[in-house]
PDB file of N, CA and C in Angstrom:
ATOM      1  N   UNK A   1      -1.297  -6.335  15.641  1.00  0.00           N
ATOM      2  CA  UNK A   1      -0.272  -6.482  14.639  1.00  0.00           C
ATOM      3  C   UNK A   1       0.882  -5.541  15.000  1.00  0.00           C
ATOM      4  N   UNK A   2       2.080  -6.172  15.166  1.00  0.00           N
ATOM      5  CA  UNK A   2       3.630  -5.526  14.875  1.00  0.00           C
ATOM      6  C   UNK A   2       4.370  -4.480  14.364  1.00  0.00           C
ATOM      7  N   UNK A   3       4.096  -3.481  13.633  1.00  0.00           N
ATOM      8  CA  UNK A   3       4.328  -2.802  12.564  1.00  0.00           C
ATOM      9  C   UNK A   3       6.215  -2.033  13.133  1.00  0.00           C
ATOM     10  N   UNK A   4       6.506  -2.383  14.236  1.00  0.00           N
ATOM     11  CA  UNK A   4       7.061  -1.606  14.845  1.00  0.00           C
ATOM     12  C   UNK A   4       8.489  -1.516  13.650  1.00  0.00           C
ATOM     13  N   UNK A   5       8.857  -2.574  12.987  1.00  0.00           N
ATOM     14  CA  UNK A   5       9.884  -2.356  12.075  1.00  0.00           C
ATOM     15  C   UNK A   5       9.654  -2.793  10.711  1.00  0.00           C
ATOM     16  N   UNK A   6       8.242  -1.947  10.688  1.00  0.00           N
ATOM     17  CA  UNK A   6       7.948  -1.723   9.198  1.00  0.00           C
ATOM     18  C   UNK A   6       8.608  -0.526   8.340  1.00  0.00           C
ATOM     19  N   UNK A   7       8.888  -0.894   7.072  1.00  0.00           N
ATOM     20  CA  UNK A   7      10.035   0.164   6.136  1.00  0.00           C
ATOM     21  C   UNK A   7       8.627   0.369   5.571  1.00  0.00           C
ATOM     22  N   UNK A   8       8.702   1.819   5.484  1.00  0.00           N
ATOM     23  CA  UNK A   8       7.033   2.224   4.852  1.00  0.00           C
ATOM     24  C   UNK A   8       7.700   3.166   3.631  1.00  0.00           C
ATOM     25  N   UNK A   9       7.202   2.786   2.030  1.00  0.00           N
ATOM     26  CA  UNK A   9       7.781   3.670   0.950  1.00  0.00           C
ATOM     27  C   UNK A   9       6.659   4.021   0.391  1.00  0.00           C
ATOM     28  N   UNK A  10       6.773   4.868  -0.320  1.00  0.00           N
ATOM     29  CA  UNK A  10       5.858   5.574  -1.347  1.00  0.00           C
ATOM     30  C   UNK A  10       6.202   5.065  -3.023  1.00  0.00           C
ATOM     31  N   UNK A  11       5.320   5.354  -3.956  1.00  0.00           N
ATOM     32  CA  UNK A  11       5.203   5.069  -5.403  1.00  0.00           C
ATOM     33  C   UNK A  11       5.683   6.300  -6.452  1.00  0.00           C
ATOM     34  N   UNK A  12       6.957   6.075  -6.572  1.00  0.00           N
ATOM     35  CA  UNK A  12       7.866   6.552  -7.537  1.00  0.00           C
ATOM     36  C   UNK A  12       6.378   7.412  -8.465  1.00  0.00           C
ATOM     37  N   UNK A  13       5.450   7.076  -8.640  1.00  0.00           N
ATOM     38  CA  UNK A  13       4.607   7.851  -9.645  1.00  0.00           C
ATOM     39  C   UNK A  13       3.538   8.363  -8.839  1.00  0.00           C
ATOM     40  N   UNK A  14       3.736   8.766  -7.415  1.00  0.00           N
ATOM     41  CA  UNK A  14       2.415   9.562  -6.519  1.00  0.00           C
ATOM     42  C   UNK A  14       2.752  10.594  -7.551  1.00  0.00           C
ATOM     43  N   UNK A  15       1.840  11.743  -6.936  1.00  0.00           N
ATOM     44  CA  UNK A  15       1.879  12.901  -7.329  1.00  0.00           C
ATOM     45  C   UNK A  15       1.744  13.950  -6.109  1.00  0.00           C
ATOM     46  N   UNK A  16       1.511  15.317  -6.296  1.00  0.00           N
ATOM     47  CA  UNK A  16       1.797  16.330  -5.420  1.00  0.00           C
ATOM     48  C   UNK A  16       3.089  16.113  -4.618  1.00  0.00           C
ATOM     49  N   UNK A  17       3.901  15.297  -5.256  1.00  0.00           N
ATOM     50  CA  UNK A  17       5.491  15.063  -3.924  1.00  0.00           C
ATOM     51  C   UNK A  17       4.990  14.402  -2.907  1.00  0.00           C
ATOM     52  N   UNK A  18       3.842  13.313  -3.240  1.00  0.00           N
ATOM     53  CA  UNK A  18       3.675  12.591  -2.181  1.00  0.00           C
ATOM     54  C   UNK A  18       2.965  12.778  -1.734  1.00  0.00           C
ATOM     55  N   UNK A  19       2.186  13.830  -1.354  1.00  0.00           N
ATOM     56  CA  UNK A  19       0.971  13.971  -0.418  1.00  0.00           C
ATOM     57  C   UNK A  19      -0.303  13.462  -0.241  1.00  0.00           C
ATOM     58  N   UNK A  20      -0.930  12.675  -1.583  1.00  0.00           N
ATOM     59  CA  UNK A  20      -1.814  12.457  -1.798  1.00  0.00           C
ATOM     60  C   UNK A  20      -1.983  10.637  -1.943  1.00  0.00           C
ATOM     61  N   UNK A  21      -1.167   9.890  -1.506  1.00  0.00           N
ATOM     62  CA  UNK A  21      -0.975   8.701  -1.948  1.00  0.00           C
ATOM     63  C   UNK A  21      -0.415   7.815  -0.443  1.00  0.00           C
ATOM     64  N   UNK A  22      -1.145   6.334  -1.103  1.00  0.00           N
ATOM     65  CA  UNK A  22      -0.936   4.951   0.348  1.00  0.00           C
ATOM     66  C   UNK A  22       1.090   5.174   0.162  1.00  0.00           C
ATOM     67  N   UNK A  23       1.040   4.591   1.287  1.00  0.00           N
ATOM     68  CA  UNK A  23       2.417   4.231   1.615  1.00  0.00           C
ATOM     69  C   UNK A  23       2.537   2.290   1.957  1.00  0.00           C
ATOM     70  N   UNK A  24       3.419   1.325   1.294  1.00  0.00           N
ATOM     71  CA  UNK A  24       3.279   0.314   1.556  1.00  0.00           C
ATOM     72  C   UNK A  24       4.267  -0.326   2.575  1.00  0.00           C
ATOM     73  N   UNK A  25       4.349  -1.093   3.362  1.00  0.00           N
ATOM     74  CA  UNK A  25       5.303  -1.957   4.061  1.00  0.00           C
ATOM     75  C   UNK A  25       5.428  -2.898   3.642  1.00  0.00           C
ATOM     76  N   UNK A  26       6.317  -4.028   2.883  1.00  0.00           N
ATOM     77  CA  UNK A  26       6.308  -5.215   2.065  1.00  0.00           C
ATOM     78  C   UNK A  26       7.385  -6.107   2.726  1.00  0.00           C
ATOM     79  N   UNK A  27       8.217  -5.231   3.940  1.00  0.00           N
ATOM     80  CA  UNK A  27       8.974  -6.065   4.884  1.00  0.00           C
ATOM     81  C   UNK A  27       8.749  -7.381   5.929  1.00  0.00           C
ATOM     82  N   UNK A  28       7.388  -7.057   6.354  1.00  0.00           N
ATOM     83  CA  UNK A  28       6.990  -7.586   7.141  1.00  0.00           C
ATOM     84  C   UNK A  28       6.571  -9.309   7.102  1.00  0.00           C
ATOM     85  N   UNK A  29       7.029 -10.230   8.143  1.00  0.00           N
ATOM     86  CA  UNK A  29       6.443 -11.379   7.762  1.00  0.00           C
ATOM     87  C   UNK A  29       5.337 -11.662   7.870  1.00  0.00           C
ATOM     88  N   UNK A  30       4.627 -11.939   6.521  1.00  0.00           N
ATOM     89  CA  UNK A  30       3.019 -12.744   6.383  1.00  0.00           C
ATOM     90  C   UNK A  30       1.808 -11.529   5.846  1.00  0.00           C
ATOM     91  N   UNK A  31       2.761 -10.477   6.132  1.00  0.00           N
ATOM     92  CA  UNK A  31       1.170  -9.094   5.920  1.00  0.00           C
ATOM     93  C   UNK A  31       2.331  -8.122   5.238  1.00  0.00           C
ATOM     94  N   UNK A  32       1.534  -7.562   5.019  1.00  0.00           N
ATOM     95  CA  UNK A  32       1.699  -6.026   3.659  1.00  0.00           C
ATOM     96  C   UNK A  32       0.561  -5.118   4.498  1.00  0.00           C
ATOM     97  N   UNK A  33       1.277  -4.066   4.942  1.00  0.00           N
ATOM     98  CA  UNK A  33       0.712  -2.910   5.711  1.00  0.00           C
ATOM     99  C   UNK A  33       0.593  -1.940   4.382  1.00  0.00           C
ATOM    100  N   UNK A  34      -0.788  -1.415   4.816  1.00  0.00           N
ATOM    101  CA  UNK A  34      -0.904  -0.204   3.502  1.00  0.00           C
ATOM    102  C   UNK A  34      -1.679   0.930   4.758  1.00  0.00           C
ATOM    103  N   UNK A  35      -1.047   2.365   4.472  1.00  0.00           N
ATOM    104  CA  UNK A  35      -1.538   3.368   5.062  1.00  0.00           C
ATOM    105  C   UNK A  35      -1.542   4.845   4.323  1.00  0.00           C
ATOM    106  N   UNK A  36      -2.544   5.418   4.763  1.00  0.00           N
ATOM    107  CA  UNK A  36      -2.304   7.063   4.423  1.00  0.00           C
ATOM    108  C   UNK A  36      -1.312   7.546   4.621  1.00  0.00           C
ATOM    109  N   UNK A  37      -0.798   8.558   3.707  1.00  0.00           N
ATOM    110  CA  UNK A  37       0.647   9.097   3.578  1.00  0.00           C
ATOM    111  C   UNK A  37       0.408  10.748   4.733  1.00  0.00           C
ATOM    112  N   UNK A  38      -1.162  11.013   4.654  1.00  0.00           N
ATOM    113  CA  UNK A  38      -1.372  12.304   5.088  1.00  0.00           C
ATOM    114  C   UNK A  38      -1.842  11.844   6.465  1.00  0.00           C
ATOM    115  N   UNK A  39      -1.752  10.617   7.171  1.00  0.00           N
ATOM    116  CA  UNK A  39      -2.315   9.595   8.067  1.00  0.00           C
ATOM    117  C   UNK A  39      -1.152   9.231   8.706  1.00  0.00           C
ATOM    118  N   UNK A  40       0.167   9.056   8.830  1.00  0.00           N
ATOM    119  CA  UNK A  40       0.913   8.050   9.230  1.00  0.00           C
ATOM    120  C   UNK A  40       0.801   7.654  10.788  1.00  0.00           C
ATOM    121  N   UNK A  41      -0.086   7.660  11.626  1.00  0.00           N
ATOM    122  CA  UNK A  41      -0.663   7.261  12.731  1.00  0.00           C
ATOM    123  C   UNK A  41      -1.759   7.280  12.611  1.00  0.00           C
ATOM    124  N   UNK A  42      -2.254   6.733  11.623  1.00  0.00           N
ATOM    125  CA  UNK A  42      -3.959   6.342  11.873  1.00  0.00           C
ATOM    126  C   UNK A  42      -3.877   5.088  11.194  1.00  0.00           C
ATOM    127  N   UNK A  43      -4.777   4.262  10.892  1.00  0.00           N
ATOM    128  CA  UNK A  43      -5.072   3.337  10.583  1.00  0.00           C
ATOM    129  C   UNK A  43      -4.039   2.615   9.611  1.00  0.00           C
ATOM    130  N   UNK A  44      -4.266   1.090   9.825  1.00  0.00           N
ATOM    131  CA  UNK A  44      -3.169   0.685   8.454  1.00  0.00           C
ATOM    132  C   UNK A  44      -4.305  -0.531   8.504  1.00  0.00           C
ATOM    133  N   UNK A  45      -4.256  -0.903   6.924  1.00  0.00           N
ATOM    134  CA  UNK A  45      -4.698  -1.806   6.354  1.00  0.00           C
ATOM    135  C   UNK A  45      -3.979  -3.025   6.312  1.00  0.00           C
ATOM    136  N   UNK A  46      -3.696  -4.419   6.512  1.00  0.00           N
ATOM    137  CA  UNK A  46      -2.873  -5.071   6.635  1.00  0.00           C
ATOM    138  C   UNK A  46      -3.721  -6.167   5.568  1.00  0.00           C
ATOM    139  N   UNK A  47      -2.723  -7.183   4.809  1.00  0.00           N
ATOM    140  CA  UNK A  47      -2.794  -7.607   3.120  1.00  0.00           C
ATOM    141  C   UNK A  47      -1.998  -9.185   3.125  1.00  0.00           C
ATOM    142  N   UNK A  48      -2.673 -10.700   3.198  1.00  0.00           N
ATOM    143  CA  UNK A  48      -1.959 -11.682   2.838  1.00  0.00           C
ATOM    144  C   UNK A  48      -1.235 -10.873   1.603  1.00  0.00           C
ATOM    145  N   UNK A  49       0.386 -11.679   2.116  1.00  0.00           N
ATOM    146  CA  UNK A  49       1.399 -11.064   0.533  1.00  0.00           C
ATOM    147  C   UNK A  49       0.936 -11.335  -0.641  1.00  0.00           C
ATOM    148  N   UNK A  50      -0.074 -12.659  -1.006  1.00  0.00           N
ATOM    149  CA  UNK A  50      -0.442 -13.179  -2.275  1.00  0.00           C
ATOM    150  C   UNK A  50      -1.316 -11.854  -2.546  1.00  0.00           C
ATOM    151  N   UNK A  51      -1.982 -11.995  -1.926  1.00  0.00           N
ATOM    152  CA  UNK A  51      -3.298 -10.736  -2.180  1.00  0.00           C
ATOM    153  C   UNK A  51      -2.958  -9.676  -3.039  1.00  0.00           C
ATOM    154  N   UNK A  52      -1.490  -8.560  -2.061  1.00  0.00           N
ATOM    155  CA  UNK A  52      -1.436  -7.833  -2.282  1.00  0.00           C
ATOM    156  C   UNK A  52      -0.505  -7.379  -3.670  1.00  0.00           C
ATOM    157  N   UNK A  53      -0.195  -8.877  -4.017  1.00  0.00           N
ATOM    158  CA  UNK A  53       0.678  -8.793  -5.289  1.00  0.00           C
ATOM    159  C   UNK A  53       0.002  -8.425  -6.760  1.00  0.00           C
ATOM    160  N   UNK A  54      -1.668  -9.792  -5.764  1.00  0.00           N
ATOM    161  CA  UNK A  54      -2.593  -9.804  -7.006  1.00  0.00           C
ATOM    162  C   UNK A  54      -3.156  -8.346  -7.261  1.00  0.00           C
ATOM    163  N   UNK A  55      -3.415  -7.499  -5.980  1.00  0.00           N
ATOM    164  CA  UNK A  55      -4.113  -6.276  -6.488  1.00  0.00           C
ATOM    165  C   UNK A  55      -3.338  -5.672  -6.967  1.00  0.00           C
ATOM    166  N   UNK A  56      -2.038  -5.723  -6.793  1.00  0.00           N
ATOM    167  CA  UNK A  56      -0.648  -4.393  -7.432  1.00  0.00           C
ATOM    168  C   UNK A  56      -0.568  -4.920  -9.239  1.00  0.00           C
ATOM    169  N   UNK A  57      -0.581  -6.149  -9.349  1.00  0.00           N
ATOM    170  CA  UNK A  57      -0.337  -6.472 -10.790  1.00  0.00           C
ATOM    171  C   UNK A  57      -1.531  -6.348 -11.448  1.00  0.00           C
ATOM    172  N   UNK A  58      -3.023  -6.058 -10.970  1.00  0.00           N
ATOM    173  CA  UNK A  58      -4.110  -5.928 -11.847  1.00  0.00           C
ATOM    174  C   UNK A  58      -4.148  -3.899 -11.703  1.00  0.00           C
ATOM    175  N   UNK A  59      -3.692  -3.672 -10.978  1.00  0.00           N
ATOM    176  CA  UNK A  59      -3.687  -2.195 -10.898  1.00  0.00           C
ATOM    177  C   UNK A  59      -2.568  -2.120 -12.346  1.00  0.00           C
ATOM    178  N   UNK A  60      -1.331  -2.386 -11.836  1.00  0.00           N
ATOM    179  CA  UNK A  60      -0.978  -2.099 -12.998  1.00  0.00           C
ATOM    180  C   UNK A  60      -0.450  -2.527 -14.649  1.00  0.00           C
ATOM    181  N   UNK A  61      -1.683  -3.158 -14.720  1.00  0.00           N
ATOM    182  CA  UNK A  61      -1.887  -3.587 -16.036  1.00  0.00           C
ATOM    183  C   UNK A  61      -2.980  -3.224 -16.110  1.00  0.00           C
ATOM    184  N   UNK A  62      -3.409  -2.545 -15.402  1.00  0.00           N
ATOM    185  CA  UNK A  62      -5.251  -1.740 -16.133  1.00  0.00           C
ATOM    186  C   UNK A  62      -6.434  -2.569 -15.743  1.00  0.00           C
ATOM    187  N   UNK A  63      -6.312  -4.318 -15.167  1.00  0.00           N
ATOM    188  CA  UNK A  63      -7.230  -4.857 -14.721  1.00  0.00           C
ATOM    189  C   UNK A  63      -8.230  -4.346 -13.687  1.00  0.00           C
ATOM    190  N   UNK A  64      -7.788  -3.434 -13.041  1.00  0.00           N
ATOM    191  CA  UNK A  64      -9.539  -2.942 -11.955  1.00  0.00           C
ATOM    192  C   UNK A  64     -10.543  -2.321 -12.566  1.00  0.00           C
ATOM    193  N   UNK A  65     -11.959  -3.040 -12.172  1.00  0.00           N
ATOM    194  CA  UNK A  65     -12.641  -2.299 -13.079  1.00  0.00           C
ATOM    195  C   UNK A  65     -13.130  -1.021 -11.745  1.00  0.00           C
ATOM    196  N   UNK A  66     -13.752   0.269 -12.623  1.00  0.00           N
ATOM    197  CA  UNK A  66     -14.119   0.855 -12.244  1.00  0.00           C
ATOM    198  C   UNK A  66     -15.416   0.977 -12.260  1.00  0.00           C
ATOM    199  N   UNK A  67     -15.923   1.907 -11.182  1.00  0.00           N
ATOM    200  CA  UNK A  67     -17.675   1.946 -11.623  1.00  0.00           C
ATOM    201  C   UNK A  67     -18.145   2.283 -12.832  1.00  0.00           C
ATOM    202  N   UNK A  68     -19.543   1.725 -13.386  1.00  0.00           N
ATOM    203  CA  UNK A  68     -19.811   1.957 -14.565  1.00  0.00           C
ATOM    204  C   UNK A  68     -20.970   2.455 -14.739  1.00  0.00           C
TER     205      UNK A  68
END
């Protein structure tokens, strides 16, 4: 995979100024790159766009469940 002119941002609501939180790429055609912010040369997770819309809109509306 391509990543070479991926725009990689962070979430207006990380915390520690960032340190602790994924960074997303949403530029890219066909995939959504997700990586460690404390990582940015290690691994990236790559996301059909549908996918990654569905997990961002159940994240934030409270839909993931957690362990119970």
């Amino acid at each position: 995979m391509d990543l070479t002119g991926a725009v990689w941002r962070k979430s207006t609501r990380s915390d520690n100024g960032g340190a602790t939180c994924v960074e997303v790429a949403t530029n890219l055609p066909g995939v959504v790159g997700v990586r460690d912010s404390k990582d940015r040369r290690g691994p990236v997770l790559a996301f059909p766009p549908a996918a990654w819309r569905a997990f961002a809109h159940a994240a934030a509306t409270g839909r993931l469940a957690g362990p119970h």
